[in-house]
PDB file of N, CA and C in Angstrom:
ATOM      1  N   UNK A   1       1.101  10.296 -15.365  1.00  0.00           N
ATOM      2  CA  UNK A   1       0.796   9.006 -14.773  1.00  0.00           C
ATOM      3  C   UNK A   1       1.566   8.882 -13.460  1.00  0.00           C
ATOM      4  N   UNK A   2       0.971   8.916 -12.123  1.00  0.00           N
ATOM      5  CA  UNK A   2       1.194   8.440 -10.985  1.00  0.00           C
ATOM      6  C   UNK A   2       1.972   6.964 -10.686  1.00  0.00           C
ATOM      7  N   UNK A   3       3.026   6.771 -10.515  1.00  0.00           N
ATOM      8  CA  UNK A   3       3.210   5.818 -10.129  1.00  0.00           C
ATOM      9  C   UNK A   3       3.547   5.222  -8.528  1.00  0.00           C
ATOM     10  N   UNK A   4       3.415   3.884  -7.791  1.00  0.00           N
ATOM     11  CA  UNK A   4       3.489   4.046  -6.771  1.00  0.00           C
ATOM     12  C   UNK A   4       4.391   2.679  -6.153  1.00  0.00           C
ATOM     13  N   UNK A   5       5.800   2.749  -5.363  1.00  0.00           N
ATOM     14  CA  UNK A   5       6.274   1.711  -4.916  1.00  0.00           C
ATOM     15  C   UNK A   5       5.852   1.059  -3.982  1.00  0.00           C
ATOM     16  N   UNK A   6       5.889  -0.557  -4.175  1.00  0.00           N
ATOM     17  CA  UNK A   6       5.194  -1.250  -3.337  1.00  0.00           C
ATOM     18  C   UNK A   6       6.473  -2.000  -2.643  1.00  0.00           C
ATOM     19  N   UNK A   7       6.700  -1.593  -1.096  1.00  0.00           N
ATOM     20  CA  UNK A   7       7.715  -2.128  -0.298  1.00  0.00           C
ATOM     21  C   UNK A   7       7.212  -3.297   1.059  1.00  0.00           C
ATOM     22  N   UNK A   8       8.446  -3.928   1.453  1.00  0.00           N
ATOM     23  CA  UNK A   8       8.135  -4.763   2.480  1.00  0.00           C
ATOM     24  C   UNK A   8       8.647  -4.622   3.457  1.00  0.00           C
ATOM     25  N   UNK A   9       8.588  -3.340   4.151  1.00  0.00           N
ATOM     26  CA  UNK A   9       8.640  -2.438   5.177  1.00  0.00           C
ATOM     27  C   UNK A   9       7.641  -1.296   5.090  1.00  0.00           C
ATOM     28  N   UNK A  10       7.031  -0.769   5.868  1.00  0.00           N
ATOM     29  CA  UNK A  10       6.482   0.572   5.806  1.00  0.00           C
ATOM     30  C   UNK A  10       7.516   1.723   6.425  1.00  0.00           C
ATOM     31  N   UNK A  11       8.485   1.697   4.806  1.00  0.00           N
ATOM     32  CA  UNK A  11       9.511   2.730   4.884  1.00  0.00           C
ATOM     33  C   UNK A  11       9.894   2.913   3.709  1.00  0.00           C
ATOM     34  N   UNK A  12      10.123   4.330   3.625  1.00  0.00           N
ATOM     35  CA  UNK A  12      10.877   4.383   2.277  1.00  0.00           C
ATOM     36  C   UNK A  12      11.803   4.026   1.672  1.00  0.00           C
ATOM     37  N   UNK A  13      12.829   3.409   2.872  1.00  0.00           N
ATOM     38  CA  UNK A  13      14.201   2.515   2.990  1.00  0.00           C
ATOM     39  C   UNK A  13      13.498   1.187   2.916  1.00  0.00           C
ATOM     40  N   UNK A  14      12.606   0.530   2.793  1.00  0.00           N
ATOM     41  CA  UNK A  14      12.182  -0.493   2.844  1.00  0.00           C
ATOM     42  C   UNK A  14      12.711  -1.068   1.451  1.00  0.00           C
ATOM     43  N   UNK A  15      12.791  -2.450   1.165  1.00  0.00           N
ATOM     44  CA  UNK A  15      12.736  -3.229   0.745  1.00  0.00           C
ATOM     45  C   UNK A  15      11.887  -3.187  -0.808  1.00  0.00           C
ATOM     46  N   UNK A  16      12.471  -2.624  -1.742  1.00  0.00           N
ATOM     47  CA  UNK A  16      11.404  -2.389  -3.247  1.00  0.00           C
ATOM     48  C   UNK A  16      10.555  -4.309  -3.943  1.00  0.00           C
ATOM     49  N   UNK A  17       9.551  -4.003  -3.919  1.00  0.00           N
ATOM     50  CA  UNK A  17       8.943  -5.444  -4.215  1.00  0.00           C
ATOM     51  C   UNK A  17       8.741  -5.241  -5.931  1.00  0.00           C
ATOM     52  N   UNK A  18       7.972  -4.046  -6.151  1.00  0.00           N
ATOM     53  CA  UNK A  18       7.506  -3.733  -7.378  1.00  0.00           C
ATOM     54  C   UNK A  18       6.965  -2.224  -7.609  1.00  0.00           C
ATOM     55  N   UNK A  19       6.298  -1.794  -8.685  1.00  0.00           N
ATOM     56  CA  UNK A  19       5.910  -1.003  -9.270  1.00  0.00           C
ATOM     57  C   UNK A  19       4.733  -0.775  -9.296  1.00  0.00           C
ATOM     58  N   UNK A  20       3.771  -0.109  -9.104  1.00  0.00           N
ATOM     59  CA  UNK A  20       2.309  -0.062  -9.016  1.00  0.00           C
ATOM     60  C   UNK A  20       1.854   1.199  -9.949  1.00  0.00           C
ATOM     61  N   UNK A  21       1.299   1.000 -10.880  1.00  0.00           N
ATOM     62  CA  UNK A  21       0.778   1.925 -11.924  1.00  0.00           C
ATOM     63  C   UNK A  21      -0.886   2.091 -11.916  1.00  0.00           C
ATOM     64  N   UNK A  22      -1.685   3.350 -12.234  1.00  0.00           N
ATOM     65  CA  UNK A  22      -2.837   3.844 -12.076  1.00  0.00           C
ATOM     66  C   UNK A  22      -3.432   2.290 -12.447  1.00  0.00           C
ATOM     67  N   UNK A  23      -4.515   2.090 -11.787  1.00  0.00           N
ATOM     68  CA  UNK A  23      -5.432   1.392 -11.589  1.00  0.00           C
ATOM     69  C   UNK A  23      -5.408  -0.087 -11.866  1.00  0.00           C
ATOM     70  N   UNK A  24      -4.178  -0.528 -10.928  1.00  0.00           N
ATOM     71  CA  UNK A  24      -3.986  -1.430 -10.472  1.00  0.00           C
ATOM     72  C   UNK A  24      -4.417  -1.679  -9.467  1.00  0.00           C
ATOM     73  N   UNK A  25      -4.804  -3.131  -9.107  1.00  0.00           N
ATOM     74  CA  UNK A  25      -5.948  -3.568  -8.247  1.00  0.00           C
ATOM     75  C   UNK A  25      -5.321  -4.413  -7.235  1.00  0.00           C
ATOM     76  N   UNK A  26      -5.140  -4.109  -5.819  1.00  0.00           N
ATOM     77  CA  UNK A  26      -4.225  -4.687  -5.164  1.00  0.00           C
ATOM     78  C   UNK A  26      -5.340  -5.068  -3.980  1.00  0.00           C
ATOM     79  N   UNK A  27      -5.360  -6.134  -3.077  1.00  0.00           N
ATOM     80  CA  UNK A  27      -6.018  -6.418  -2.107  1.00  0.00           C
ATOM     81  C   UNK A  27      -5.328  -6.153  -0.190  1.00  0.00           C
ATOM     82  N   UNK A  28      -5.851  -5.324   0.333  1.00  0.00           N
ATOM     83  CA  UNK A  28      -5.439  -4.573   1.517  1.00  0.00           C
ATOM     84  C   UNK A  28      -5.642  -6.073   2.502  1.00  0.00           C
ATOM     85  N   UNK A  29      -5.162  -5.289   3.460  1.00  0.00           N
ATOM     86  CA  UNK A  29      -5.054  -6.735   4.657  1.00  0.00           C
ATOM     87  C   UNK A  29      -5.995  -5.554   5.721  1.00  0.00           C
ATOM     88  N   UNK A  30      -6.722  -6.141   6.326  1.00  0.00           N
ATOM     89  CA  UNK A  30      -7.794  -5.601   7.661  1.00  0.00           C
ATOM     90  C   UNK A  30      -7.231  -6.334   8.806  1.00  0.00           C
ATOM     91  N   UNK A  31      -7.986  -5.862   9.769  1.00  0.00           N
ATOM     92  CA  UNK A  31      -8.224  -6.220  11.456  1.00  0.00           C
ATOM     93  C   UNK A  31      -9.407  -6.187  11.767  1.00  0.00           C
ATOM     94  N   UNK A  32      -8.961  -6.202  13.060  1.00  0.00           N
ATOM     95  CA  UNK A  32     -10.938  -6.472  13.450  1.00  0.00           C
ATOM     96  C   UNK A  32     -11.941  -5.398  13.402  1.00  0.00           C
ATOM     97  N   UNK A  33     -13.250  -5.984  12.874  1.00  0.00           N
ATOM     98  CA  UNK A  33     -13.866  -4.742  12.464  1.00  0.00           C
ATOM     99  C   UNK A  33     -13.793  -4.096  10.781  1.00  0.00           C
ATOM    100  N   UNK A  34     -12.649  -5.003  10.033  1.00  0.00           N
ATOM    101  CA  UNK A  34     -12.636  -4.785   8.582  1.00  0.00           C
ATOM    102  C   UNK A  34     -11.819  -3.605   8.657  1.00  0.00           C
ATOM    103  N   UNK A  35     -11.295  -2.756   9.378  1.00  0.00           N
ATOM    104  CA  UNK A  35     -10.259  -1.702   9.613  1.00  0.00           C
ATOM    105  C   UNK A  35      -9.307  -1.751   8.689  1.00  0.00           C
ATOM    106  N   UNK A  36      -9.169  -1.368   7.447  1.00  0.00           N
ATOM    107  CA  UNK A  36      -7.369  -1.257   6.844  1.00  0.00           C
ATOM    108  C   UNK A  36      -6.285  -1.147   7.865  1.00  0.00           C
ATOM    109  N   UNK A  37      -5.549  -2.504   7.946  1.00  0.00           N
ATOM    110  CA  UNK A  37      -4.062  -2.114   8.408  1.00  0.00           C
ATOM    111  C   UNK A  37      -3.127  -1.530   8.034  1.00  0.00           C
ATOM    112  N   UNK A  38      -2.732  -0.447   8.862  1.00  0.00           N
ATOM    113  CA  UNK A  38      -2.050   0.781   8.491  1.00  0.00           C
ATOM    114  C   UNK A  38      -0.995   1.434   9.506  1.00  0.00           C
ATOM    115  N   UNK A  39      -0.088   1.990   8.969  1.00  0.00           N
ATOM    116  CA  UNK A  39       1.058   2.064   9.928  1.00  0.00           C
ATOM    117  C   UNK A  39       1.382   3.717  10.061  1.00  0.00           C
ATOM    118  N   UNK A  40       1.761   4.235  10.467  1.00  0.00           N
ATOM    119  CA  UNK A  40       2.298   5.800  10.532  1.00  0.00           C
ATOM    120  C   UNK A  40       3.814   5.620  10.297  1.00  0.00           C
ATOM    121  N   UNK A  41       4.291   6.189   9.405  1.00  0.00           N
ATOM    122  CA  UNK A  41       5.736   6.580   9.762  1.00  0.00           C
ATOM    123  C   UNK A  41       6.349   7.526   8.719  1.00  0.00           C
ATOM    124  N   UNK A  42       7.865   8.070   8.960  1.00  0.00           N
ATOM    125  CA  UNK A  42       8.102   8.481   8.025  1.00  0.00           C
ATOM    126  C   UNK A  42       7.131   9.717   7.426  1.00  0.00           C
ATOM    127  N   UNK A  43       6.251  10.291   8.213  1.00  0.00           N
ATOM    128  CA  UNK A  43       5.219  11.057   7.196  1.00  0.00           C
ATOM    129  C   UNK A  43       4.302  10.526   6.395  1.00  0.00           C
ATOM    130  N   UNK A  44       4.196   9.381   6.306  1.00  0.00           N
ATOM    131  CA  UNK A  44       3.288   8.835   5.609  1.00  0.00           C
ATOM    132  C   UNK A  44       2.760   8.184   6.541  1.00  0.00           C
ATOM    133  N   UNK A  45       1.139   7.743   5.914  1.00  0.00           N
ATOM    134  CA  UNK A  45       0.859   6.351   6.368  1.00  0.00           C
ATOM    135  C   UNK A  45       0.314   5.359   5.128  1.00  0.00           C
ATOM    136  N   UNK A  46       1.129   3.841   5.774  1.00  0.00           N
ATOM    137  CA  UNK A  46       1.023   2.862   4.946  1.00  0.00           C
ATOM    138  C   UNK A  46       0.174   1.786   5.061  1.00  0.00           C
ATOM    139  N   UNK A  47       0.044   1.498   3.753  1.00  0.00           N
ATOM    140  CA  UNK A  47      -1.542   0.208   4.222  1.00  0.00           C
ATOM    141  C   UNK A  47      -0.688  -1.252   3.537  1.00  0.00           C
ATOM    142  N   UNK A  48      -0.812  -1.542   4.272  1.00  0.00           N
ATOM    143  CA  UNK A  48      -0.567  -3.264   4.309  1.00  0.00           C
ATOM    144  C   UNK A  48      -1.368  -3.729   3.133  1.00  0.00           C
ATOM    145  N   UNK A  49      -0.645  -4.413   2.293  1.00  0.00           N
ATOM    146  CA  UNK A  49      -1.078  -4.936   0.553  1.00  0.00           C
ATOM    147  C   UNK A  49      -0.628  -6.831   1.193  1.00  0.00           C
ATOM    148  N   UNK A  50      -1.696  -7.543   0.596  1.00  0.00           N
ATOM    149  CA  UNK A  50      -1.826  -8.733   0.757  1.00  0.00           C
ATOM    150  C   UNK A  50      -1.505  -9.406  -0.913  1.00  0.00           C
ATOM    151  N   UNK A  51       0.179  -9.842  -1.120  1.00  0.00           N
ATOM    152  CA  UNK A  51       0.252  -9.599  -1.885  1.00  0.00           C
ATOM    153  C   UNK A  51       0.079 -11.160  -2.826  1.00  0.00           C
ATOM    154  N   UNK A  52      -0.238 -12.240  -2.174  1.00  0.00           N
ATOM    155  CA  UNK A  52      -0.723 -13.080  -2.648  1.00  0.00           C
ATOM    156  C   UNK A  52      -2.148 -13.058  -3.503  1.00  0.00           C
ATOM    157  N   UNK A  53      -2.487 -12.613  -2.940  1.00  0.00           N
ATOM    158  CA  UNK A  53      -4.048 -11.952  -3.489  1.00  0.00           C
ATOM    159  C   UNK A  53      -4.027 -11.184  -4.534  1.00  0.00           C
ATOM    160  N   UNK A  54      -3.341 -10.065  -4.162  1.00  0.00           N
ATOM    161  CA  UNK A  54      -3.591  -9.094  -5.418  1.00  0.00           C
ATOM    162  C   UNK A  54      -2.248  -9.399  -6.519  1.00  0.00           C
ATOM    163  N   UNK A  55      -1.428 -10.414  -6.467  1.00  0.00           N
ATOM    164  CA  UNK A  55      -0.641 -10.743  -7.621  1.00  0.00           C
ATOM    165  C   UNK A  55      -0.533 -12.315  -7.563  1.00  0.00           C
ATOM    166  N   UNK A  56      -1.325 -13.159  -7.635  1.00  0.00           N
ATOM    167  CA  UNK A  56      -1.704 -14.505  -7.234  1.00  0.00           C
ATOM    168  C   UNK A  56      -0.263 -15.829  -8.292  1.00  0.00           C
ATOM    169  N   UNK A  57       0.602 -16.127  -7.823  1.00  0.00           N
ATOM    170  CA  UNK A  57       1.292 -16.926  -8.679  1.00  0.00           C
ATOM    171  C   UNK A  57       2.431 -16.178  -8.469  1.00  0.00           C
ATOM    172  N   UNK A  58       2.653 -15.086  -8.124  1.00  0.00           N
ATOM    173  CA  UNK A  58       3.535 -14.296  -8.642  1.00  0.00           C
ATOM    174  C   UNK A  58       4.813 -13.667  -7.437  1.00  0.00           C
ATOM    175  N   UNK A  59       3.784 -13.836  -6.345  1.00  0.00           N
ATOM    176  CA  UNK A  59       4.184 -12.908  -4.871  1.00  0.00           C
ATOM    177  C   UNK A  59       3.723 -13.457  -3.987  1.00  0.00           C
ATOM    178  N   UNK A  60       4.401 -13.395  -3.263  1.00  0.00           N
ATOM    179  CA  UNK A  60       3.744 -13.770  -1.225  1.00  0.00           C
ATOM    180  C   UNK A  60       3.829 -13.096  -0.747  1.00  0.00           C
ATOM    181  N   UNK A  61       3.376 -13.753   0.638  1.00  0.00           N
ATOM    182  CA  UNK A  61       3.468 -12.501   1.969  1.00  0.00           C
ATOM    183  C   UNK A  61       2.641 -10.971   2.094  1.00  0.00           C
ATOM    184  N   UNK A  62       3.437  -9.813   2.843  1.00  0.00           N
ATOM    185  CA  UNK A  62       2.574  -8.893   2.666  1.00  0.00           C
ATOM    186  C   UNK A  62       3.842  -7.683   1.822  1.00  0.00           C
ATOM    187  N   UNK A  63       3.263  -6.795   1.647  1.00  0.00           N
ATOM    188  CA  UNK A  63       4.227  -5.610   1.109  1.00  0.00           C
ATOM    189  C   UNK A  63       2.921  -4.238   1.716  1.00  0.00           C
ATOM    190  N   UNK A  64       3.900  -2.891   1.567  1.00  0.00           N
ATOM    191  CA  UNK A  64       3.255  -1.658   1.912  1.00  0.00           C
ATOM    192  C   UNK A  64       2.988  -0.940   1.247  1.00  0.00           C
ATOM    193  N   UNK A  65       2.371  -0.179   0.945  1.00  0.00           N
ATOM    194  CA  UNK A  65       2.188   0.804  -0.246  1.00  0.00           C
ATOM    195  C   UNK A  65       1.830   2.972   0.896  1.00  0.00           C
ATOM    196  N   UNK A  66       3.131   3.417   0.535  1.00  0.00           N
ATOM    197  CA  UNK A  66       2.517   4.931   1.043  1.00  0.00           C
ATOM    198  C   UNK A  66       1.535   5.261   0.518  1.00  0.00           C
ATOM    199  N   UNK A  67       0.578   5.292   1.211  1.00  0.00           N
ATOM    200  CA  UNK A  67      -1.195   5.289   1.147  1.00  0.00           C
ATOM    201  C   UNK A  67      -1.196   6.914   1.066  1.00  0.00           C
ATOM    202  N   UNK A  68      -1.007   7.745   1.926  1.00  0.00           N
ATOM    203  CA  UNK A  68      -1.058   9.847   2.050  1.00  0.00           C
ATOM    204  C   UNK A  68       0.208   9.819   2.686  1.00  0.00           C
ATOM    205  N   UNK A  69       0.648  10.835   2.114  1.00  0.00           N
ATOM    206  CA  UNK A  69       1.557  11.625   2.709  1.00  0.00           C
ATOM    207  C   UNK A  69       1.256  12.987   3.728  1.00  0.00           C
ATOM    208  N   UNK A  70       1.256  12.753   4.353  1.00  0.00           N
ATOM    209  CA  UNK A  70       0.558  13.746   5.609  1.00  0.00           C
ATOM    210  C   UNK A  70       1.291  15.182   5.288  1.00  0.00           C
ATOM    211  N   UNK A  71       2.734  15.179   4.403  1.00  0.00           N
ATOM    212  CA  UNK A  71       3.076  17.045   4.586  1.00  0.00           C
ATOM    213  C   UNK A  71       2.396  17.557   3.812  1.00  0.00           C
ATOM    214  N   UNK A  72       3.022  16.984   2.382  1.00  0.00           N
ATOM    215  CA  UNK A  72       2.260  17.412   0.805  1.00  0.00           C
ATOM    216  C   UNK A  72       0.829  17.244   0.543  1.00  0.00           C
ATOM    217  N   UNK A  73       0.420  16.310   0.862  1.00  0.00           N
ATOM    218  CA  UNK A  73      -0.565  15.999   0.489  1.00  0.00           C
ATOM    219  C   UNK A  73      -1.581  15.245   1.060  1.00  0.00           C
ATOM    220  N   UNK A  74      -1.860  15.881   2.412  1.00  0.00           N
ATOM    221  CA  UNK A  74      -2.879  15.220   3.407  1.00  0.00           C
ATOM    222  C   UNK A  74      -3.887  14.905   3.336  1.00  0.00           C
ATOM    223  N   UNK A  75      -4.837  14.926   2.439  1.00  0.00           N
ATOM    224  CA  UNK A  75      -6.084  14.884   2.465  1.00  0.00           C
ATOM    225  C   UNK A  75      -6.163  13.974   1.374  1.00  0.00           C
ATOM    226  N   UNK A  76      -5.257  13.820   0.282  1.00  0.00           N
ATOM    227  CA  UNK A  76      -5.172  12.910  -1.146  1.00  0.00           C
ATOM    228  C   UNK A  76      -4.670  11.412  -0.498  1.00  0.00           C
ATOM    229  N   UNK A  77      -5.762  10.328  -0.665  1.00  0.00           N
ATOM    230  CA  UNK A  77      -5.065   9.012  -1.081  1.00  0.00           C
ATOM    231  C   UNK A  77      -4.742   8.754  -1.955  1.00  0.00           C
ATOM    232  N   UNK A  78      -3.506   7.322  -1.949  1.00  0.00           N
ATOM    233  CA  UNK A  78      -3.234   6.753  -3.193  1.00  0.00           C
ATOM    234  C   UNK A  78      -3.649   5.480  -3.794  1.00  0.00           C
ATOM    235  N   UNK A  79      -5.013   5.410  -2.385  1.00  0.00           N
ATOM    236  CA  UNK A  79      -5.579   3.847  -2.532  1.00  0.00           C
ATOM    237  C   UNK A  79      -7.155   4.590  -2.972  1.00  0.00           C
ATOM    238  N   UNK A  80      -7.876   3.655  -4.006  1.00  0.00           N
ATOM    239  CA  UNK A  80      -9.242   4.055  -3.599  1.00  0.00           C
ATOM    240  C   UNK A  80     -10.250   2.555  -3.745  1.00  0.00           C
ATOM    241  N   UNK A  81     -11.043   2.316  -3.210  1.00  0.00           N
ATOM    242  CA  UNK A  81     -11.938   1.323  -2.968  1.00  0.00           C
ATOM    243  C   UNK A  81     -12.732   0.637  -4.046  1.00  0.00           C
ATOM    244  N   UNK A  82     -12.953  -0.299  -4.374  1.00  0.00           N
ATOM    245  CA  UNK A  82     -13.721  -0.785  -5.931  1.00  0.00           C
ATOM    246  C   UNK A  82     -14.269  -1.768  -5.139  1.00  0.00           C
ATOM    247  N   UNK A  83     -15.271  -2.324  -6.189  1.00  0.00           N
ATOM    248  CA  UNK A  83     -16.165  -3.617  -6.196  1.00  0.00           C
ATOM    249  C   UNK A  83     -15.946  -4.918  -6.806  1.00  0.00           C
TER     250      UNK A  83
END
């Protein structure tokens, strides 16, 4: 089982919010054009989690989640898209 930290920085030094376990359903933040907001750093890139949304009562604001890791594992996300 994959697990994945959800921070409020897009850094690994960032700020720990919570825990994110397989197929948990989190809501991304866009730009214009519906674009996932997303950051480079660190080797990774991170997508901006809207965390009111996807934990409603519970959380505010936004938090990050390392979306790929560009050394290990470039081509694998850790986000995937639902309905």
């Amino acid at each position: 089982m994959q697990t994945e930290t959800l921070r409020r920085q897009p850094s690994l030094k960032g700020d720990y919010i919570t825990t994110l376990y397989p197929n948990t359903r989190v809501f991304v933040n866009v730009v214009a054009g519906n674009v996932v907001k997303s950051y480079k750093s660190e080797n990774y890139i991170w997508v901006e989690i809207d965390l009111s949304r996807s934990f409603p009562g519970e959380l505010s604001g936004n938090g990050w989640i390392a979306n790929t890791d560009l050394v290990n594992t470039p081509r694998l996300s850790s986000l995937a898209y639902c309905s």
